[in-house]
Every structure is written in structure tokens, then in C-alpha cells.
Protein backbone atom coordinates (compact mmCIF):
# COMPACT_ATOMS: atom_id res chain seq x y z
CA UNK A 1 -5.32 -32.85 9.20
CA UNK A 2 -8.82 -32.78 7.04
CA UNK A 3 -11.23 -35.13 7.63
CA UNK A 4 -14.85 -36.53 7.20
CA UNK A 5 -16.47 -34.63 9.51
CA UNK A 6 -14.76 -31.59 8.26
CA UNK A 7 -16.23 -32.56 4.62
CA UNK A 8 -19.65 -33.02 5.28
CA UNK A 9 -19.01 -28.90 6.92
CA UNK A 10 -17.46 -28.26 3.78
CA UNK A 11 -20.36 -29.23 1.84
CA UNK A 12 -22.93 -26.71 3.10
CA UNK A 13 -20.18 -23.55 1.73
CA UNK A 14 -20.32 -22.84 -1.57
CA UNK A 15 -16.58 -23.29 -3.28
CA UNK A 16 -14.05 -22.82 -4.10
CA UNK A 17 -12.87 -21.43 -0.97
CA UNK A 18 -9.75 -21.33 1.96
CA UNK A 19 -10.20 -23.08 4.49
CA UNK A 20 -7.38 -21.83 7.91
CA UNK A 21 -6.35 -24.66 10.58
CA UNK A 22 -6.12 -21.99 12.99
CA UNK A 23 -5.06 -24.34 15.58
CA UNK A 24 -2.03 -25.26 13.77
CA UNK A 25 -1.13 -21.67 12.44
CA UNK A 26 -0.76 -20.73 16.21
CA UNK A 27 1.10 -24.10 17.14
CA UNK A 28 3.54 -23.24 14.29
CA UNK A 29 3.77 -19.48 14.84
CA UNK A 30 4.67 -20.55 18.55
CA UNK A 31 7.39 -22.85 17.52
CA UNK A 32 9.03 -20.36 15.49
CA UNK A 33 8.95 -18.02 17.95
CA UNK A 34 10.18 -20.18 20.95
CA UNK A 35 13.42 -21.43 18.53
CA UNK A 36 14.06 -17.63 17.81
CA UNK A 37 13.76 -16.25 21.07
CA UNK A 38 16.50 -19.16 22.26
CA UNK A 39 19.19 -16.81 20.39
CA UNK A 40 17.21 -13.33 20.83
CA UNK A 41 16.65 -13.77 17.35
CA UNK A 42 13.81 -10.78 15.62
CA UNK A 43 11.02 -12.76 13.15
CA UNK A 44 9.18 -10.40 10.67
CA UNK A 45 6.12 -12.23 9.38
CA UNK A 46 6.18 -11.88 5.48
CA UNK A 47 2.51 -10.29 4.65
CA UNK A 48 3.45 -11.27 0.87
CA UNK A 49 2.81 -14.58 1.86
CA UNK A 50 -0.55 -14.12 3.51
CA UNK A 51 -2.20 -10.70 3.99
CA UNK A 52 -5.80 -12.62 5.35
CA UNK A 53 -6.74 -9.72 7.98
CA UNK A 54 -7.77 -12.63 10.41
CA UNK A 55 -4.41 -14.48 9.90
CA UNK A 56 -2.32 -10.70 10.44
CA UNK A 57 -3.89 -10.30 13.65
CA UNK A 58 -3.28 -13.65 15.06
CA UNK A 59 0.64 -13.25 14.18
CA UNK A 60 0.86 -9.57 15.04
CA UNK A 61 -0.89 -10.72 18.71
CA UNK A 62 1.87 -13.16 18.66
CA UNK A 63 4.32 -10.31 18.77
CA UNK A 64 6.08 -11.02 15.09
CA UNK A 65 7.15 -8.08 13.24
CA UNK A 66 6.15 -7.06 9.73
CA UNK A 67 8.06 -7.48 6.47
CA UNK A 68 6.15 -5.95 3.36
CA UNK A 69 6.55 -5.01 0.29
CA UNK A 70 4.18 -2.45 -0.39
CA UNK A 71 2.36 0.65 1.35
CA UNK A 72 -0.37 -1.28 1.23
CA UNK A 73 1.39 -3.82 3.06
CA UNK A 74 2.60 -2.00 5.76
CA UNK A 75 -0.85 -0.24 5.79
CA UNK A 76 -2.49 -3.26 6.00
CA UNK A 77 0.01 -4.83 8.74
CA UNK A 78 -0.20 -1.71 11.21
CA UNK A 79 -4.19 -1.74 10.68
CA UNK A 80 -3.90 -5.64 11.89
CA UNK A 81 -1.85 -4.80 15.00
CA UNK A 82 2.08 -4.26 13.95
CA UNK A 83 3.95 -2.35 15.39
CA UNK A 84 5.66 0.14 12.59
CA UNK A 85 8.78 0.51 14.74
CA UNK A 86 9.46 -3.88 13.84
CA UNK A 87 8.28 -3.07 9.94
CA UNK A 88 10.78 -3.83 7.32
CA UNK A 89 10.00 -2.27 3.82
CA UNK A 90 11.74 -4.10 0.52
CA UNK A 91 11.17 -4.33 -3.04
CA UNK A 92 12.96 -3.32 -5.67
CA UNK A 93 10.71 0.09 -7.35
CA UNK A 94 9.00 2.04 -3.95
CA UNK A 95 7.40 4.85 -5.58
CA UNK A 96 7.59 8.03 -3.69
CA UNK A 97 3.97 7.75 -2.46
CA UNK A 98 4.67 4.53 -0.92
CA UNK A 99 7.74 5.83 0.73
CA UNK A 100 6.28 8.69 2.01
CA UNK A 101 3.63 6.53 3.76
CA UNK A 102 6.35 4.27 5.37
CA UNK A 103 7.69 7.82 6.38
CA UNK A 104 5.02 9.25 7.84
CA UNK A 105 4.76 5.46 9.56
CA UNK A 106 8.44 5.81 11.06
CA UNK A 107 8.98 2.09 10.29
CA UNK A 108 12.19 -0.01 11.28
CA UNK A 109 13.86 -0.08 8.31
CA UNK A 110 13.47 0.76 4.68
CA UNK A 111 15.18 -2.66 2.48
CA UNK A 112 17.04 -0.22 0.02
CA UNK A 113 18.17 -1.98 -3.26
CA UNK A 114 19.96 0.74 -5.70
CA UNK A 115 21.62 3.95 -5.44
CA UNK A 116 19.23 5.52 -6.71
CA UNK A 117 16.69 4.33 -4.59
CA UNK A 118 18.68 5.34 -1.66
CA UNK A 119 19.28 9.31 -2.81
CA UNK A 120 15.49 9.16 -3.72
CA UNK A 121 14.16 8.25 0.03
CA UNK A 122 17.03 10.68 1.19
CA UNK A 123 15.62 13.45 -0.80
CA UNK A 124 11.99 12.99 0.63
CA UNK A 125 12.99 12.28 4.09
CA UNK A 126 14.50 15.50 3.91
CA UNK A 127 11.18 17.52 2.35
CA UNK A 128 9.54 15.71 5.69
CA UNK A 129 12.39 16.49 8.11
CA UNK A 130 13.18 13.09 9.01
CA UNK A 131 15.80 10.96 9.51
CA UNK A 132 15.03 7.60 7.35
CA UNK A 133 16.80 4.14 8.47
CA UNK A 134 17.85 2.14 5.56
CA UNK A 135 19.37 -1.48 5.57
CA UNK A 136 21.49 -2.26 1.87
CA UNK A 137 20.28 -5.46 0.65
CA UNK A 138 23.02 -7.41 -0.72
CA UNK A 139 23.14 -9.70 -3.73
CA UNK A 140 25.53 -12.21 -2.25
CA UNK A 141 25.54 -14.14 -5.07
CA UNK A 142 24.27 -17.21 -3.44
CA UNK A 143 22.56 -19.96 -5.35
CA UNK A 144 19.40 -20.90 -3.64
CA UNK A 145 18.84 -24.25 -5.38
CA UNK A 146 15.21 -23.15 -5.85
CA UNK A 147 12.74 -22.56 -9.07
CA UNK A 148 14.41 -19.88 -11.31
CA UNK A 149 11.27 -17.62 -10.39
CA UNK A 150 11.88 -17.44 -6.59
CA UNK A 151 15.76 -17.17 -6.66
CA UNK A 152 17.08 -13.99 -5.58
CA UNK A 153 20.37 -14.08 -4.67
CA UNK A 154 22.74 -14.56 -7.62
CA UNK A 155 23.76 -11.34 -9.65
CA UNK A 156 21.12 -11.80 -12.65
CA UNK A 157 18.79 -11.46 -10.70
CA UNK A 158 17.05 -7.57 -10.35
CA UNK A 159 17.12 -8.16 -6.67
CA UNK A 160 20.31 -6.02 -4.45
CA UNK A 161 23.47 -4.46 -4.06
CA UNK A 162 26.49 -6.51 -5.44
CA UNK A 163 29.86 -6.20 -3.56
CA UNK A 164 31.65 -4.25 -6.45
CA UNK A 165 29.13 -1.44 -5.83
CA UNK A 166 30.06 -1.24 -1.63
CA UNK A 167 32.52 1.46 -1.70
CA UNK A 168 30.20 4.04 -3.91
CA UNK A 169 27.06 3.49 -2.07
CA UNK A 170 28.65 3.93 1.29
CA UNK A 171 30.68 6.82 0.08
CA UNK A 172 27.08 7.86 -1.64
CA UNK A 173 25.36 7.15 2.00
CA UNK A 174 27.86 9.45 3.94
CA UNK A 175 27.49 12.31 1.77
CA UNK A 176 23.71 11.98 2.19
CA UNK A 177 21.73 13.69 5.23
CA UNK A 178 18.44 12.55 5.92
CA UNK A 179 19.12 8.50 6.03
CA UNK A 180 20.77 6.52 8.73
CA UNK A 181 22.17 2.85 7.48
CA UNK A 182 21.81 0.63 10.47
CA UNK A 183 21.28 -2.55 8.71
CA UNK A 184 22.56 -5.11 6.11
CA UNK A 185 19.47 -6.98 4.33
CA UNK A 186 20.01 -10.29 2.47
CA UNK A 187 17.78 -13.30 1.24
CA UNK A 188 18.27 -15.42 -1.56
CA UNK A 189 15.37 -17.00 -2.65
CA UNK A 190 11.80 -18.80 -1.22
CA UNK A 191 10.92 -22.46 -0.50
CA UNK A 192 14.85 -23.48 -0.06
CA UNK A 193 15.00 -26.82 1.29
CA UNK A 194 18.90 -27.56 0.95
CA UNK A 195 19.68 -26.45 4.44
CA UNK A 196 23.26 -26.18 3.34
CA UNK A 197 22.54 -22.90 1.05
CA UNK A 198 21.68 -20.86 4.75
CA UNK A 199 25.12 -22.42 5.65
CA UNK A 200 27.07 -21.09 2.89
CA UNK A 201 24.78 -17.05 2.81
CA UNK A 202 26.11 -17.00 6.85
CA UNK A 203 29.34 -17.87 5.48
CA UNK A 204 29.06 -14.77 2.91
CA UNK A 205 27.84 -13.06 5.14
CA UNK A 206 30.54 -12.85 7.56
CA UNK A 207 33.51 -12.07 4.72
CA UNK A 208 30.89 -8.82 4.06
CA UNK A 209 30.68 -8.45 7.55
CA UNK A 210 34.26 -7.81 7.22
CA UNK A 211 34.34 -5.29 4.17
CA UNK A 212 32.11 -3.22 5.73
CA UNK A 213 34.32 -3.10 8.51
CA UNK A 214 36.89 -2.16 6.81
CA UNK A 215 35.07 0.93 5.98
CA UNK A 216 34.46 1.40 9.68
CA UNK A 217 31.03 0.36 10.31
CA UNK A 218 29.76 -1.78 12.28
CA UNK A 219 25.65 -1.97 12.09
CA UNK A 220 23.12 -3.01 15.02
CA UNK A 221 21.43 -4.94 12.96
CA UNK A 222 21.84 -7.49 10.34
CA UNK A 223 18.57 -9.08 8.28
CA UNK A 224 19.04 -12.37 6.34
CA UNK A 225 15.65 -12.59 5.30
CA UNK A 226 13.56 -16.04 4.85
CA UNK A 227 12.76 -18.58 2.15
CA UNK A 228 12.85 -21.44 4.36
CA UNK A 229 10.94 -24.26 2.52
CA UNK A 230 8.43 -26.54 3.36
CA UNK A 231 7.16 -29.84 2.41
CA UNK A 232 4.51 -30.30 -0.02
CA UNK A 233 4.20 -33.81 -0.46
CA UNK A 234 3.27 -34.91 3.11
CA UNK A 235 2.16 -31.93 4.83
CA UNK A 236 0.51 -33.87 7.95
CA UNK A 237 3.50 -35.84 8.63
CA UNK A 238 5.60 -32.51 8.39
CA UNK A 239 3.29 -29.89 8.98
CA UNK A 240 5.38 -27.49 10.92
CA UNK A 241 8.95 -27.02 9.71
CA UNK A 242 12.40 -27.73 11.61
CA UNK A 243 12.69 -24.30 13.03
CA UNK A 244 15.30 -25.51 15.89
CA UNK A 245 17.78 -26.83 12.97
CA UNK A 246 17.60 -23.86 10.94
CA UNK A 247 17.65 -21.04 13.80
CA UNK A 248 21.27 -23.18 15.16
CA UNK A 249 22.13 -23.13 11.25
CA UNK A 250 22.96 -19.23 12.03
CA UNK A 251 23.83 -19.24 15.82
CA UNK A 252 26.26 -21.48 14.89
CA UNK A 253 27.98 -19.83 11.52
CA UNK A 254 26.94 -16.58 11.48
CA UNK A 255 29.33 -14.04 13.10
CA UNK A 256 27.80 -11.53 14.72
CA UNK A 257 29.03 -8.01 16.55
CA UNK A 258 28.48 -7.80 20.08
CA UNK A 259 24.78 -6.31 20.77
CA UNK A 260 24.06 -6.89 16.80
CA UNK A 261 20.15 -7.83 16.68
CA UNK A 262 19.47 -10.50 14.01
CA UNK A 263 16.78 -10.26 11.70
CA UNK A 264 14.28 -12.65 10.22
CA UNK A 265 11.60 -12.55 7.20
CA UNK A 266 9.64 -15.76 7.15
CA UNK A 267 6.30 -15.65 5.73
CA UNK A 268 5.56 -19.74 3.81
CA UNK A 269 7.46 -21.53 6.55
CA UNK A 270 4.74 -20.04 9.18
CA UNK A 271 1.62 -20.02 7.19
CA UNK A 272 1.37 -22.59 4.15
CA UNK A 273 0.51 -25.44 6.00
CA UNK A 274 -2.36 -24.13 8.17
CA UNK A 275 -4.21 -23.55 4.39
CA UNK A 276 -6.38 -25.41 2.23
CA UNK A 277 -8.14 -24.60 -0.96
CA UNK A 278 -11.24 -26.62 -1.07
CA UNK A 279 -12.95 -27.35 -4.21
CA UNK A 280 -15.77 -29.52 -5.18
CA UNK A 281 -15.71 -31.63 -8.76
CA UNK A 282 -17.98 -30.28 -11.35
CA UNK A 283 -17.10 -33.16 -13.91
CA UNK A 284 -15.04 -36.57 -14.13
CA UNK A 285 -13.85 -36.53 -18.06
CA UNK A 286 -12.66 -39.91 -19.31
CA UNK A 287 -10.43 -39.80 -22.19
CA UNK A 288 -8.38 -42.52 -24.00
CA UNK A 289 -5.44 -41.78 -22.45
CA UNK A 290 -6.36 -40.20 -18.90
CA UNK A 291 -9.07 -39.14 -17.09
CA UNK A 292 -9.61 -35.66 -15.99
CA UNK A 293 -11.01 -34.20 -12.82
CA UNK A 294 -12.45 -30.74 -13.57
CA UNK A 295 -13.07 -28.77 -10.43
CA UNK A 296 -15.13 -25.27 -9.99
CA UNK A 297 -11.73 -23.90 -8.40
CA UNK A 298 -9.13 -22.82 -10.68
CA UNK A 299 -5.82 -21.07 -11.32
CA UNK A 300 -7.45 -17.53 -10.69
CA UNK A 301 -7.83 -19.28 -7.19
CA UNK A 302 -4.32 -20.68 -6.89
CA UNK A 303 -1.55 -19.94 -9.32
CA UNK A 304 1.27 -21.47 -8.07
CA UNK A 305 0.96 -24.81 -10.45
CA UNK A 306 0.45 -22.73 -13.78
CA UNK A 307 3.16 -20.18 -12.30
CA UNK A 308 5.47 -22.19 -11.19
CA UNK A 309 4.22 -26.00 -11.97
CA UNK A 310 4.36 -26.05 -8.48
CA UNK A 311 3.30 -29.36 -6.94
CA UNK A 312 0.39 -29.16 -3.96
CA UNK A 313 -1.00 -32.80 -2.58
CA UNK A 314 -4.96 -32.99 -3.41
CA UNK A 315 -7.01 -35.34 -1.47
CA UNK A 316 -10.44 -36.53 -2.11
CA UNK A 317 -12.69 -35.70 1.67
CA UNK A 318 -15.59 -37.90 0.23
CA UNK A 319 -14.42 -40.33 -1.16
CA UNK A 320 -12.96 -44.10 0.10
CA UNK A 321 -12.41 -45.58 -2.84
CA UNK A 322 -9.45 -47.22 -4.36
CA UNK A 323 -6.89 -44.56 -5.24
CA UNK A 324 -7.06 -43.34 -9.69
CA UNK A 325 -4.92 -41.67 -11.40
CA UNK A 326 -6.05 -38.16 -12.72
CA UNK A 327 -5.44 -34.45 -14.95
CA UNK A 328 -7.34 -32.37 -12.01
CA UNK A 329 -7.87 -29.46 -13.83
CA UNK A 330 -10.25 -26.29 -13.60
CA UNK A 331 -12.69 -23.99 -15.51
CA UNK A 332 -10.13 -21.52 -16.61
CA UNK A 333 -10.27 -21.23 -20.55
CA UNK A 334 -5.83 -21.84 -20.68
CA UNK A 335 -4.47 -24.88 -21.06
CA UNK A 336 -2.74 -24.09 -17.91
CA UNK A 337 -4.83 -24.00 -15.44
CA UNK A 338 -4.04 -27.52 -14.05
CA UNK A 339 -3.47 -28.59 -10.50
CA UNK A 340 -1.93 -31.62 -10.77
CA UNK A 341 -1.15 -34.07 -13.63
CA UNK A 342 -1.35 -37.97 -13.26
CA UNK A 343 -2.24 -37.45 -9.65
CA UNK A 344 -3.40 -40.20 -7.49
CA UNK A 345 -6.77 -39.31 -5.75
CA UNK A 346 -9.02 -41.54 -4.61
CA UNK A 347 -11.59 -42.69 -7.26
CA UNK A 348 -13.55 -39.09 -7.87
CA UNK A 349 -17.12 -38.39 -9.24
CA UNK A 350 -18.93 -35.79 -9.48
CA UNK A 351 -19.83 -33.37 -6.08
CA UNK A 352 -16.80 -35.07 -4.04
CA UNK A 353 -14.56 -32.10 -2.62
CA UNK A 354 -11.22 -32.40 -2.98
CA UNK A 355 -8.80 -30.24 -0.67
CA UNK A 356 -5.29 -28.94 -2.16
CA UNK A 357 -3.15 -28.64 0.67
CA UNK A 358 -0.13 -26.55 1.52
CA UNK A 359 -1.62 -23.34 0.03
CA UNK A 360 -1.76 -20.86 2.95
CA UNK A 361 1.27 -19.19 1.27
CA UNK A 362 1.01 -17.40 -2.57
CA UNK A 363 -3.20 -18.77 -2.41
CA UNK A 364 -5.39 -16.69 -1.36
CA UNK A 365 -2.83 -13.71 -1.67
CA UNK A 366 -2.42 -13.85 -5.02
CA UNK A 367 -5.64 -14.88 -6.32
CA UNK A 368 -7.53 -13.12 -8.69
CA UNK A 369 -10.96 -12.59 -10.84
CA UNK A 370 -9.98 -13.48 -13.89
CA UNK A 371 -12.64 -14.34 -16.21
CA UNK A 372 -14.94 -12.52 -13.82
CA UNK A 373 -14.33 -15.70 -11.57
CA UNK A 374 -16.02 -13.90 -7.53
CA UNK A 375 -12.62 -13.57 -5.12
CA UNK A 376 -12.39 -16.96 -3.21
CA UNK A 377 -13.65 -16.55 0.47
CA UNK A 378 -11.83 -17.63 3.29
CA UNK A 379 -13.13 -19.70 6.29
CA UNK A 380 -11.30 -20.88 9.68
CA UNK A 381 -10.88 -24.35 11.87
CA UNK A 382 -12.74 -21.92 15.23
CA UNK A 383 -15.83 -20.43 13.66
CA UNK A 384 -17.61 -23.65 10.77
């Protein structure tokens, strides 16, 4: 939770800038951990969430694994304390320097998505004389109930295998030399709320479970990825997620094979809380109609609202007064770069910082100098 005291800190840094409850990133990171290990169940911190060196080395301590999607990534992760032997590697177009660097790694599992993709990491496994381990992400064709822009699990989308492809690409796998499939990979989309959708992927799960039986194999280890959501609108009264309900979700519907490890790649659920982007007020514009806060942060900082009209609650630190309704907007010459419209902040003048919570996940990763804006800097709850 922000607070005065915390303000009047936040008005000697020059903004915008993050701004890391570090207590809480452990508390939550601990909670995760504890409802996993209750079923020996394997996390793998997404770094696409987060990839704040400080904030890596904290979770890596912590013992999670690593799920990237990049060399960089997995550069990044085993430079911050990962072990490669617990780092998962997905995205749909690896380029053959990137998979040579996971190669050279020996990570845990290469998240293969296409044929092709497949006969291409065989090909330079074999120029390396290595055996690769690959996991075939699915496309169950499970509807996330989520924005259009993080779903990932329905066949439209450019994301997996779908099931009338199975019996080619494990024919294709068998033929092949230099990879090893030891996994199944799924996830279906980010910030899913409706716990009922990780009800129905274990239940998809299982009847694939069963095809790939049918073919004889049986995997030691299955990966259903992550996407569990958070909430955005009161992020002190819910500021770490139900991790007990949705770990029992899958211990309780999800068949595994005995000594089958399970797999988990949960990157906002562990880290958007614990983040802040703090911003002072540069002007207070009143129109006819509304009345617009303009702020020296701005979408180059955060993206989520103008990318996904995402919704992140602002609070005024310096201010008492009688809650207003406001446009908070920033410098950004677009008409979208706008955190919030018709928001109610407490009454807002110029110098007042305002903190827009919830954005330790997709903030500070994905910001940007656009318009030459500088990189915002990040600060943490142990060292101001």
C-alpha cells in the first residue's frame, strides 16, 4: 500500500519512474511457491512479464524456474541466477541464433510450435551434437475469456499445434535424431480471471493426454503454462492472488501419469502488484466537458491502456481532497496515450504525484523512448 510518507520520498526522484514493493513481491512469490510445492508442482517465472535484473534475482533466489521467450531472455535469466536446466524456451519464430544459444545453454525444454520449427532445432542440434528436448505446444482450442490480444488458445490464433496435426508431427518427431519430446506445452491466454476456463484446458488436457497415448507415449512432463489474472481495481484489498484455489483447480482435474512433473509459467500473477508507475502532474486542463490531468509519464512508459485500453487504478499521494472526475492523460503527441478516462482521483493540481498501480507486469518491460522520451528508472520499497 502507498502512502504519505512514501510521497513526500517520491518527491525528491525525478519522474516518471517504477517504484517495487519488494516486501510484497517476496510475500507473493512465497505464496505461490508454498501452494505449488503442496502438489510438487514446477513454477517458471515468466521474464516477459518483468525482466528488472533486481526483480530476476530475487525470484531466481527463490528457486523459480525461467520461462522466456527470447535468447535474450534466457541470457538475461541465467545472468540473474536461473538455473538453465528449469528454462523453458517458447515463441512462435526462434531464429537459429537464438536456438543455438539455448543450445549451447542445455535448457529444460525448447516450447516447439510448428513442424517446421521442430526439423529446424533438430537440424542444428545435430551440427552441435546434441540431443535437444522439445515440449509440442498445443492449441487446445480453449477460449480464455480474455482481451482478443492476449488469447492464445483457440485455433486463429498463430500460437501451437492443433490436434489434426498430432499424428504427422509425432510421426515427423520419430523420424528425427537429435530432439527428445518429453513434454506437452499449453496456455491459453494472460490475465484470465474465469477460474472455470483452467477447469475446462485440464479437462482438454486429459482427452490429449489420451491421444498421445494412443500413440504410445507417455511424457515426464506436462506444462500448462500461466495467464492467471489479477485484480486491477482494488489491488490492496487483493494484492496477492488465490494461488491455493487455482493450484487445487489442477490437482483436482488434471490427470496426470504416475511420476509426471507438472509445469507452471506465471509471470503477472507474481509480479504486477508489487509495481507502481509514479508520475507527477505537469498540468490540470479544464474543458467544457471534462477536465484533464496531464502527467510527465506517458504511454512510452506504460502501454497497456493505449494497447489494450487496459484499466490500472491511479491514486493521487498528495492530495486529500474530495474525489474529481478526470481524462489523465500524458505528453505523448497520439490521441492515445491516455491512462484513464472519467477517472475518479482526488481533486489534482499541479506537482501532486499520482501512482498507477498494478503495473509490475507489461510496465517497465515494455516501455520505450519514443519521442526521445529517457527509459523510466526503477526504484525499490528497501533502498529510498
Amino acid at each position: 500500500m502507498l502512502n504519505t510518507t512514501l510521497a513526500e520520498k517520491f518527491k525528491k526522484i525525478q519522474t516518471p519512474f517504477y517504484f517495487y514493493d519488494v516486501e510484497l513481491l517476496k510475500k507473493t512469490a512465497q505464496t505461490a511457491i508454498a501452494e505449488a510445492d503442496k502438489y510438487g508442482y514446477k513454477i517458471h517465472y515468466a521474464l516477459k512479464a518483468n525482466s528488472n535484473h533486481k526483480i530476476l534475482k530475487i525470484l531466481s533466489e527463490m528457486g523459480f524456474g525461467a520461462d522466456c521467450v527470447s535468447a535474450n531472455e534466457i541470457v538475461r535469466a541465467v545472468e540473474c541466477g536461473f538455473n538453465p536446466k528449469h528454462i523453458a524456451y517458447a515463441g512462435v519464430g526462434k531464429t537459429d541464433r537464438e536456438i543455438n544459444t539455448a543450445l549451447d545453454l542445455e535448457i529444460f525444454t525448447f516450447n516447439c510450435e510448428s513442424l517446421p520449427e521442430i526439423e529446424n532445432i533438430d537440424r542444428l542440434a545435430a551440427e552441435k551434437g546434441k540431443i535437444a528436448d522439445i515440449a509440442i505446444r498445443i492449441n487446445p482450442n480453449v477460449d480464455a475469456h480474455t482481451h482478443e490480444y492476449v488469447t492464445t488458445g483457440l485455433e486463429e490464433n498463430k500460437f501451437g499445434i492443433s490436434e489434426w496435426q498430432f499424428s504427422e508431427t509425432v510421426g515427423k518427431i520419430r523420424s528425427l535424431n537429435s530432439v527428445n519430446l518429453v513434454c506437452l506445452h499449453f496456455h491459453v491466454g494472460s490475465q484470465i480471471v474465469d477460474m472455470e476456463v483452467f477447469e475446462t484446458l485440464c479437462k482438454k488436457v486429459n482427452e490429449i493426454q489420451k491421444i498421445f497415448e494412443s500413440f504410445e507415449i507417455r511424457l515426464p512432463h506436462l506444462n500448462v503454462g500461466g495467464g492467471l489474472g489479477i485484480d486491477y481495481k482494488n489491488p490492496d484489498a487483493n494484492s496477492i492472488v488465490d494461488f491455493k484455489s487455482y493450484f487445487e483447480i489442477f490437482n483436482k482435474n488434471l490427470n496426470l501419469h504416475k511420476g509426471q512433473k507438472l509445469h507452471f509459467e506465471l509471470g503477472r500473477s507474481i509480479v504486477a502488484q508489487c509495481g507502481s508507475l509514479i508520475t507527477q502532474v505537469t498540468y490540470v486542463k479544464n474543458g467544457r466537458q471534462k477536465s484533464f490531468v496531464i502527467t510527465d509519464g506517458g504511454m512510452n512508459d506504460l502501454i497497456r491502456p493505449a494497447l489494450y485500453h487496459a484499466y490500472h487504478k491511479i491514486e493521487n499521494l498528495t492530495s486529500a481532497k474530495a474525489e474529481k472526475n478526470y481524462d489523465i492523460v500524458g505528453p505523448i503527441c497520439e490521441s492515445s496515450d491516455c491512462f484513464a478516462k472519467n477517472e475518479p482521483v482526488n481533486e489534482t493540481q499541479r506537482g501532486d504525484i499520482l501512482a498507477i498501480r498494478s503495473a509490475g507486469a507489461y510496465g517497465e518491460v515494455m516501455a520505450s523512448q519514443y519521442n526521445l522520451r529517457e527509459l523510466p528508472k526503477a526504484y525499490y520499497s528497501n533502498e529510498i
